[in-house]
Protein backbone atom coordinates (compact mmCIF):
# COMPACT_ATOMS: atom_id res chain seq x y z
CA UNK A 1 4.33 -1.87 15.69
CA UNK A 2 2.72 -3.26 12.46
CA UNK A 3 2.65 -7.64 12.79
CA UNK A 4 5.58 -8.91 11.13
CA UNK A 5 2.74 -11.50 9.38
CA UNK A 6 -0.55 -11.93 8.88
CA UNK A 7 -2.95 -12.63 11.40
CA UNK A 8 -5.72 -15.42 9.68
CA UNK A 9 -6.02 -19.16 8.58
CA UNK A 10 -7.87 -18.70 5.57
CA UNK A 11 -7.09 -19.61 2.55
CA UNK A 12 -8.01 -16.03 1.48
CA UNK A 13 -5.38 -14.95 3.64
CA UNK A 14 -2.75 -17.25 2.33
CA UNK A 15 -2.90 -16.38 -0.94
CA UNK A 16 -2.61 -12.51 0.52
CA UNK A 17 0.66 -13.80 2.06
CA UNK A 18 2.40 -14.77 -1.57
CA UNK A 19 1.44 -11.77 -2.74
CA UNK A 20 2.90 -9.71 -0.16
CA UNK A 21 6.26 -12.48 -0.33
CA UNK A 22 6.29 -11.53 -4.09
CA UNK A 23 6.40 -8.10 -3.85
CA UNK A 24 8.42 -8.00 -1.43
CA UNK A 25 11.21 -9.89 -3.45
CA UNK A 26 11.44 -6.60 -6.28
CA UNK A 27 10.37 -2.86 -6.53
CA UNK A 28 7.09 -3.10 -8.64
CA UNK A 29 4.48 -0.55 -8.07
CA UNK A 30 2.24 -2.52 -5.64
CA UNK A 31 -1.79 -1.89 -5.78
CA UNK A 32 -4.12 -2.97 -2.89
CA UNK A 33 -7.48 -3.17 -2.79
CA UNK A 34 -10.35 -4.02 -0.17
CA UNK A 35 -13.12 -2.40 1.46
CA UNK A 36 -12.22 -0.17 4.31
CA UNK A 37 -11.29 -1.50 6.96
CA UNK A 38 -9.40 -5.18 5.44
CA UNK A 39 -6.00 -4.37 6.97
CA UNK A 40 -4.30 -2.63 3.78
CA UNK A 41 -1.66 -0.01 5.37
CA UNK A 42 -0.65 -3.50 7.40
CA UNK A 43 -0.58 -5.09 3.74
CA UNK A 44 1.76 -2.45 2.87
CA UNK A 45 3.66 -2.13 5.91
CA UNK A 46 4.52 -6.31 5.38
CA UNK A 47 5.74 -5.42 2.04
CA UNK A 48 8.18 -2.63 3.38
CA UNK A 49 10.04 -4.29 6.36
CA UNK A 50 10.50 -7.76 4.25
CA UNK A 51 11.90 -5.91 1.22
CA UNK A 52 15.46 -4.42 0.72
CA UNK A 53 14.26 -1.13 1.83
CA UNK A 54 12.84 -2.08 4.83
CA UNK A 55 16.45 0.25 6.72
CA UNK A 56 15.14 3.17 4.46
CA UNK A 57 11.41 4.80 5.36
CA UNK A 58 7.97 4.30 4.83
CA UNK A 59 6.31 7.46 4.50
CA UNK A 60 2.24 7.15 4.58
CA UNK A 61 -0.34 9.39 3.40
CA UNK A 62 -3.88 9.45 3.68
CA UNK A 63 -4.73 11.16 -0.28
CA UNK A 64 -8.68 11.68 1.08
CA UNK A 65 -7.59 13.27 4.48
CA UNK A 66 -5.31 15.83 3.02
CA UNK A 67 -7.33 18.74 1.42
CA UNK A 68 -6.88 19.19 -2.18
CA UNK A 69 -5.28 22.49 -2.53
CA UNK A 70 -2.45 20.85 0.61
CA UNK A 71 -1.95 17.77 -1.07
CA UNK A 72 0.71 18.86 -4.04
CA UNK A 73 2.42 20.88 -1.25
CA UNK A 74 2.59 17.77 1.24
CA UNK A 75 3.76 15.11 -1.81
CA UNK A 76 6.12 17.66 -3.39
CA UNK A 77 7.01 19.86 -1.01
CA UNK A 78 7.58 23.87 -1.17
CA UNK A 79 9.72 27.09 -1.15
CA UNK A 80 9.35 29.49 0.89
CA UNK A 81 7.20 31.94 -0.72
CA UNK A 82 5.08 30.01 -3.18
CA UNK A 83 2.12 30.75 -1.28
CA UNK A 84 0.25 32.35 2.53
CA UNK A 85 1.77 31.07 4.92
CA UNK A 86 5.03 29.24 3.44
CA UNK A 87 7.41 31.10 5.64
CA UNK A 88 9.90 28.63 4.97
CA UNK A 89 11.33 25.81 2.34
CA UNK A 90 8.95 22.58 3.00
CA UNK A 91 10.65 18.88 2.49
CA UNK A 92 7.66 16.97 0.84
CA UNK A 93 6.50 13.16 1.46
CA UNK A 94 8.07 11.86 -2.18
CA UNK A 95 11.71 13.33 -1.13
CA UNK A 96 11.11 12.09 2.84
CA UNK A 97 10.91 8.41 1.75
CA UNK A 98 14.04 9.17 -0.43
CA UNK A 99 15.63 5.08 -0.96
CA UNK A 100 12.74 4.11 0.91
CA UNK A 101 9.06 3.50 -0.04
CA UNK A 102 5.59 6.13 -0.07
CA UNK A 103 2.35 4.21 1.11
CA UNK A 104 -0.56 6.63 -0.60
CA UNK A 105 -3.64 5.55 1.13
CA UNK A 106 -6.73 5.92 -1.15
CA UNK A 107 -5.57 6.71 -4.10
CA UNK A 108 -9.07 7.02 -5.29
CA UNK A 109 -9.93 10.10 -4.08
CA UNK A 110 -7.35 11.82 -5.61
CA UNK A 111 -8.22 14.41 -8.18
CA UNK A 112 -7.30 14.54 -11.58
CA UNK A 113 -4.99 17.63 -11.70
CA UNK A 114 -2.74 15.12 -8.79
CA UNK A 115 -3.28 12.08 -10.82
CA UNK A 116 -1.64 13.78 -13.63
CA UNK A 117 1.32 15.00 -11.33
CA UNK A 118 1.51 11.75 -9.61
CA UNK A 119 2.28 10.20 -13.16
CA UNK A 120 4.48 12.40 -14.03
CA UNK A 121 6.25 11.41 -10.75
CA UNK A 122 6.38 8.03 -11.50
CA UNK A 123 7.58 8.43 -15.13
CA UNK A 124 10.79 9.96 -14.42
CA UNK A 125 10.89 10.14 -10.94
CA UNK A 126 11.13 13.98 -10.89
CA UNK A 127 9.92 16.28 -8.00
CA UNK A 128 9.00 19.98 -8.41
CA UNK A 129 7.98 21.54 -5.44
CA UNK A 130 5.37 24.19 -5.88
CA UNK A 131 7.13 27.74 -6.29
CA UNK A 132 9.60 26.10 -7.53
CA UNK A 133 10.52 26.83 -11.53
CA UNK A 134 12.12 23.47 -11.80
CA UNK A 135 12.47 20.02 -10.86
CA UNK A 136 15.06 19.54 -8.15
CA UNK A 137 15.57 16.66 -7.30
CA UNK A 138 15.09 12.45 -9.19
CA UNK A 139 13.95 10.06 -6.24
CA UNK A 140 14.13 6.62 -6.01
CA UNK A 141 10.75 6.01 -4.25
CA UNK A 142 8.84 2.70 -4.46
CA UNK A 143 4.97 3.40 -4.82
CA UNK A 144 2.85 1.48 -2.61
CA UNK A 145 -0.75 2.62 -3.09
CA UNK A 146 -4.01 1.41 -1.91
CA UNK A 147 -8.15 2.08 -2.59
CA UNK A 148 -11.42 0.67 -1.29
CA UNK A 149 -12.92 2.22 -4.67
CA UNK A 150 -13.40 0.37 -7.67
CA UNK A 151 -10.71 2.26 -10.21
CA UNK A 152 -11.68 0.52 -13.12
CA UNK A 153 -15.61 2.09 -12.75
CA UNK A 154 -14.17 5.36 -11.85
CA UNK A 155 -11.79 5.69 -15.23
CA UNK A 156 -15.21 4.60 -17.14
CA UNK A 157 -16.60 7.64 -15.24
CA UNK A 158 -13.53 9.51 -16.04
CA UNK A 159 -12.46 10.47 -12.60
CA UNK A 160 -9.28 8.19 -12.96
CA UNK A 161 -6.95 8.24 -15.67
CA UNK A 162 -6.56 4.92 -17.35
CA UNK A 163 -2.52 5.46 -17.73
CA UNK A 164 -2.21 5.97 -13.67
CA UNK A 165 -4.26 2.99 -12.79
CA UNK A 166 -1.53 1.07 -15.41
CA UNK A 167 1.40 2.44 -13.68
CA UNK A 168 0.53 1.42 -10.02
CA UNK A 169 -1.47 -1.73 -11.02
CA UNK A 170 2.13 -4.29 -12.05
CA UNK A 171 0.75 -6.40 -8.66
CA UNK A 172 -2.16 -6.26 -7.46
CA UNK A 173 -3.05 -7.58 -3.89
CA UNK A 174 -6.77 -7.86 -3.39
CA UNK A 175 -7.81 -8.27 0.30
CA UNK A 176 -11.31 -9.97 0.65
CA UNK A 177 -13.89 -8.39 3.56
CA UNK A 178 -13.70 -10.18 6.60
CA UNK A 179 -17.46 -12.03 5.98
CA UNK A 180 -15.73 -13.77 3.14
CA UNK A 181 -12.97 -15.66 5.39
CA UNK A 182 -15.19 -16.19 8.63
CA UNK A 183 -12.32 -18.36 9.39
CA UNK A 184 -10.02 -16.09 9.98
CA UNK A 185 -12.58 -14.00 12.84
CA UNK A 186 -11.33 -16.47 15.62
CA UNK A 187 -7.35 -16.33 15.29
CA UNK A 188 -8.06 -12.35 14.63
CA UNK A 189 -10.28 -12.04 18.60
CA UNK A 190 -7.75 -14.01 19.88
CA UNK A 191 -4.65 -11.64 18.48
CA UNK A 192 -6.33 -8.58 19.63
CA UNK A 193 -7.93 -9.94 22.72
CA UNK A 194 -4.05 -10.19 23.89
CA UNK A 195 -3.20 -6.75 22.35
CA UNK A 196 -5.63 -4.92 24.31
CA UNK A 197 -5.67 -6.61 27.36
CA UNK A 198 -1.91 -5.72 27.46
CA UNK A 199 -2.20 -2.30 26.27
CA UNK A 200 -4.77 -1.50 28.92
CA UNK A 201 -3.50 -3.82 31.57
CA UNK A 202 -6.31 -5.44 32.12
CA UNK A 203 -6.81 -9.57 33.17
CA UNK A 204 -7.56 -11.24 30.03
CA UNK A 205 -11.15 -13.21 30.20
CA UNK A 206 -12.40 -16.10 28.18
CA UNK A 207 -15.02 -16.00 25.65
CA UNK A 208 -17.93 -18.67 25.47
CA UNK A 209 -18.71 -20.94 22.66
CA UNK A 210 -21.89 -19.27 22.01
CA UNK A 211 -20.18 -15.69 21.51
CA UNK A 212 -17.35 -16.38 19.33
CA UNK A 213 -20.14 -18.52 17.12
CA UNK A 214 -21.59 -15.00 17.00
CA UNK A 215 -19.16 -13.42 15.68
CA UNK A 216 -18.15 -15.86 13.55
CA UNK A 217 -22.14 -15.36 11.90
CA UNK A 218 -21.92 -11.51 11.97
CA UNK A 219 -20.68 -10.36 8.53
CA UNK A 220 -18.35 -7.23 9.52
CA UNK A 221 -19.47 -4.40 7.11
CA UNK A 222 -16.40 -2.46 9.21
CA UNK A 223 -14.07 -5.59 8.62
CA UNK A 224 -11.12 -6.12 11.07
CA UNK A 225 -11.24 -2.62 12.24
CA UNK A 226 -14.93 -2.74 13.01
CA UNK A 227 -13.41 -5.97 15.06
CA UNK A 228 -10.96 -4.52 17.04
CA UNK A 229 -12.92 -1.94 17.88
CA UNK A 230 -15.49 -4.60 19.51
CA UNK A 231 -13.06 -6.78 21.12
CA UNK A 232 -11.49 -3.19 22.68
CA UNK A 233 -14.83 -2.36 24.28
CA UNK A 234 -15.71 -5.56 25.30
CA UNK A 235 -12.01 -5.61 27.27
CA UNK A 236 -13.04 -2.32 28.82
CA UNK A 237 -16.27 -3.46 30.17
CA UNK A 238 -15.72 -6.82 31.17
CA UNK A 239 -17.19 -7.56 34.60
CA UNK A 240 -16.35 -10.98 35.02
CA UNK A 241 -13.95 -14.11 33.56
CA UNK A 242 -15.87 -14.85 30.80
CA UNK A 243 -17.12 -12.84 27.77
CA UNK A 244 -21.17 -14.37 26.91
CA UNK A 245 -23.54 -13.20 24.37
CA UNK A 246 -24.82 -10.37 27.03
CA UNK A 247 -21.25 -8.73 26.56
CA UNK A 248 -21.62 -8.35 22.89
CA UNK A 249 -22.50 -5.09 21.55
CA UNK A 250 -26.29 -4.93 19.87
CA UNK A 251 -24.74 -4.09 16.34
CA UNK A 252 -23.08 -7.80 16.76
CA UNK A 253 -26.49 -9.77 18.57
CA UNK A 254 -29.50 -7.26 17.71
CA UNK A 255 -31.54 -5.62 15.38
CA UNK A 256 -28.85 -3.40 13.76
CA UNK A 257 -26.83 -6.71 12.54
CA UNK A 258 -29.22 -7.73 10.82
CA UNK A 259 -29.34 -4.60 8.75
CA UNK A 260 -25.73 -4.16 8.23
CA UNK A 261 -25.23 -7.49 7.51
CA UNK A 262 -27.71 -7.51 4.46
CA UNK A 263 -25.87 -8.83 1.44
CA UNK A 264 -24.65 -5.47 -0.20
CA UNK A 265 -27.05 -4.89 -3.40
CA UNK A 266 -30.04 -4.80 -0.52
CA UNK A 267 -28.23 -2.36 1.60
CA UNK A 268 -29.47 1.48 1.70
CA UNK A 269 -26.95 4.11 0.67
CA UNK A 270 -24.56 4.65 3.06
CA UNK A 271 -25.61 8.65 4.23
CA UNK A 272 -29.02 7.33 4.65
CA UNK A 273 -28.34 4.94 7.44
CA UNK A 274 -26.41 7.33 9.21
CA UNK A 275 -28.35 9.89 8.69
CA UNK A 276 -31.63 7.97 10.20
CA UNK A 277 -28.92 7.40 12.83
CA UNK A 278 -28.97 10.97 13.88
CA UNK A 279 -31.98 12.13 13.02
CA UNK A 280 -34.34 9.55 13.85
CA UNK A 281 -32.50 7.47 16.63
CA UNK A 282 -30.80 10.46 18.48
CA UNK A 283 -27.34 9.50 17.59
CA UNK A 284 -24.20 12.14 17.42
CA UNK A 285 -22.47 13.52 14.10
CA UNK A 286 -19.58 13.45 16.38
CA UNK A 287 -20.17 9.38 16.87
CA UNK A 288 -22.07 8.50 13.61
CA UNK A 289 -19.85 10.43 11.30
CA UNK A 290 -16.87 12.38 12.82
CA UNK A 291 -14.87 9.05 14.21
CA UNK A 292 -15.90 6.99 11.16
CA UNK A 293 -14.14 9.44 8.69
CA UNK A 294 -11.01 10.18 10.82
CA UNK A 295 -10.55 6.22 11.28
CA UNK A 296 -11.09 6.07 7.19
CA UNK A 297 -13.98 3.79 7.42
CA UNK A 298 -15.87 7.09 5.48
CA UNK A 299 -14.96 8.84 2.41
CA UNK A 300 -14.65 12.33 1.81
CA UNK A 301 -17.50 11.81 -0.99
CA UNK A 302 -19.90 9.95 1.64
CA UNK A 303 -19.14 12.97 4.23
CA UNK A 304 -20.14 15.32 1.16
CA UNK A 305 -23.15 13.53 0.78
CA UNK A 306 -24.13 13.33 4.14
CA UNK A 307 -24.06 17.03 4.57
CA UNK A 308 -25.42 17.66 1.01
CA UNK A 309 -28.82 15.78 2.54
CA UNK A 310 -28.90 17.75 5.31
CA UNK A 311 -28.49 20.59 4.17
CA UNK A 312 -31.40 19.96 1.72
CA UNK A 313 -33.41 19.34 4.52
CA UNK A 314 -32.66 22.40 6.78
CA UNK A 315 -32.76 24.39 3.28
CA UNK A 316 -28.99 25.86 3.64
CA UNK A 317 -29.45 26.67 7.12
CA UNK A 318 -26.18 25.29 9.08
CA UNK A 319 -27.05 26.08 12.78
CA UNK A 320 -30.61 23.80 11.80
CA UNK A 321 -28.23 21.25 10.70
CA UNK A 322 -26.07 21.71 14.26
CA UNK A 323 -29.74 20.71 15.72
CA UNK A 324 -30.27 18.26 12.87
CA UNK A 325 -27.15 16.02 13.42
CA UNK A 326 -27.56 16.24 17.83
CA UNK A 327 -25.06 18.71 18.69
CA UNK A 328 -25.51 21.67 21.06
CA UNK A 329 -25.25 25.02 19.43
CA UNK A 330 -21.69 25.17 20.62
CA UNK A 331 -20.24 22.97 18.35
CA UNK A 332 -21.52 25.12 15.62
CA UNK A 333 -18.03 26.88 14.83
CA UNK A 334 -16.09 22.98 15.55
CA UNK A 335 -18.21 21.34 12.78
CA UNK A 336 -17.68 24.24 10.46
CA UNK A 337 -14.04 24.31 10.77
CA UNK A 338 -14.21 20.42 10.37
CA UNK A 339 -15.82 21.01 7.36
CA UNK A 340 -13.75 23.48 5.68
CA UNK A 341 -10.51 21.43 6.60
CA UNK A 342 -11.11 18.34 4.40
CA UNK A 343 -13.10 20.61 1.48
CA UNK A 344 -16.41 19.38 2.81
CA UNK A 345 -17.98 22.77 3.62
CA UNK A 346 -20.97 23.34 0.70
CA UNK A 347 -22.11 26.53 -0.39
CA UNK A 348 -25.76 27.31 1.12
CA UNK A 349 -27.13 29.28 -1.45
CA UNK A 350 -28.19 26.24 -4.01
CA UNK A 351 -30.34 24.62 -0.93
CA UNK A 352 -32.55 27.69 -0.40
CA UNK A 353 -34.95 26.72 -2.94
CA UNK A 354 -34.73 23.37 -2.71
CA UNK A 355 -37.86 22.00 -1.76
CA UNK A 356 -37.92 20.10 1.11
CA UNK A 357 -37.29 15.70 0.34
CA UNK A 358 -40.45 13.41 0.18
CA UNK A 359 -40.88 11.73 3.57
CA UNK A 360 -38.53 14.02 5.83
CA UNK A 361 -41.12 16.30 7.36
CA UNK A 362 -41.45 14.13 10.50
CA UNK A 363 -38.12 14.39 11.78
CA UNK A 364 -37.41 18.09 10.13
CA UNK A 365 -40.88 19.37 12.28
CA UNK A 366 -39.09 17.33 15.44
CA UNK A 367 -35.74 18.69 15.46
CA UNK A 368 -37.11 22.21 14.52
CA UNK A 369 -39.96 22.28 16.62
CA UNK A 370 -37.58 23.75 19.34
CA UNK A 371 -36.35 26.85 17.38
């Protein structure tokens, strides 16, 4: 269950909350924005139940974890036929939250050819399903969408269209990263400290002055998510009463904080740190990359990248890259089909004469030395 209110004392947070109160009082096209991580489906779940559709549903969907030649199927639907494997007529998303409301989770990574059919959506409130030589059916759908991109830079790089960001953009709730309302990072352990400890039935320890100070000073690059995800492991591995500084992960008291927490013109590209992750410090795709992309703290265009390096370092060669990333050669055929499922999967011919990247030979020679 989604918290029927926000969880935060900020003052951030309580302008959040007359946002959501206002939109929740008509049927505007609602845009949020925030980095990953900021609490935006909850945003848009707190919208839903307080509005007069909150007895009709809310339909979510992830636009960045739905491959691009699914995603008109799973929006619009299909009839049996229209393509391999369509054995049967397919009820899409837009006609499931029928009366109801659609939350379409980045909204940025959408492609143009969808933007474009979204709009036309949202003009007239028409559905074709694909196969189909007609529109069906007129919805009454409330759009509810949300991005941790920057739409206004993309439609200068003409990835967005200008008329789509106007549509969804009549209010416009921006949620600020969690190192912005460090007041909010107590009220937020405390919420989830009880959540946990109930969910895994577990006696529910105190924390000490000195650890809740730091992480009040950490600054969160994975926001509230990046917290839960703390407080959850520190609930599994509690030993004793009381959580201390000792208990905290090292990303939260060592080294690594200090790096993530850089302000965010000094930090490195984002495939760079995790790749030095894996191929320098020993760490797992599976861990470094995998469960950051299916928990949408990574994008399908950092996951390109990250492969796109690799791939320039192991010149096209994919089992080298199986070695590259710390995975046994028996994940080979997994990571593949993880690939190809969200469009990630790049060609290997334009690497083989790529020359190999200034400053990589250390840890290409170590994790090839083995071949």
């Amino acid at each position: 269950m989604k918290p029927k209110s926000l969880i935060g004392d900020s003052a951030a947070m309580r302008d959040v909350e007359l946002e959501i109160e206002c939109a929740a009082r008509c049927d505007a096209k609602v845009l949020i924005t925030g980095e990953s991580g900021v609490g935006k489906e909850v945003v848009a779940h707190l919208i839903h139940q307080r509005s007069d559709r909150s007895h009709r549903p809310l339909v979510t969907i992830n636009c960045a974890g739905v491959p691009e030649t699914l995603l008109e199927s799973e929006l619009f639907g299909h009839v049996r036929g229209s393509f391999t494997d369509a054995h049967r007529d397919k009820t899409g998303y837009l006609e499931q939250a029928h009366g109801g409301t659609i939350f379409m989770d980045e909204i940025g990574e959408m492609s143009l050819r969808m933007q474009a059919l979204l709009l036309r959506f949202m003009e007239n409130g028409e559905i074709q399903p694909v196969g189909s030589g007609r529109a069906q059916s007129v919805l009454n759908v409330r759009v509810i969408a949300a991005t941790n991109r920057d739409l206004t830079a993309r439609i200068a790089e003409k990835t967005f269209r200008e008329d789509l960001y106007y549509r969804l953009n009549v209010i416009h709730v921006a949620i600020p990263p969690l190192r912005e309302r460090r007041d909010d990072v107590r009220p937020l352990w405390e919420h989830l400290l009880r959540t946990l400890c109930d969910l895994h039935r577990v006696p529910q320890p105190r924390i000490s002055e000195s650890a809740i100070a730091k992480l009040v000073a950490y600054d969160w690059p994975g926001n509230v998510r990046e917290l839960r995800n703390v407080v959850e492991r520190v609930v599994l591995r509690a030993r004793s009463g009381e959580i201390s500084l000792s208990d905290l992960p090292r990303e939260v008291t060592g080294h690594f904080a200090s790096v993530v927490s850089a302000p965010k013109a000094a930090q490195r590209p984002v495939a760079d740190v995790l790749l030095e992750r894996m191929t320098v410090h020993g760490e797992s795709f599976w861990s470094v990359v995998y469960e950051p992309f299916v928990s949408r703290d990574l994008t399908r265009e950092d996951l390109r990248t990250i492969i796109t390096r690799g791939l320039e370092h192991t010149k096209g060669n994919y089992k080298l890259l199986i070695m590259l990333f710390n995975l046994p050669p028996g994940d080979y055929k997994r990571v593949l089909n993880f690939l190809r499922k969200y469009d990630c999967h790049m060609p290997f011919q334009p690497f083989r004469s790529v020359p190999a990247q200034p400053g990589s030979g250390a840890w290409v020679e170590r994790k090839t030395a083995v071949v």
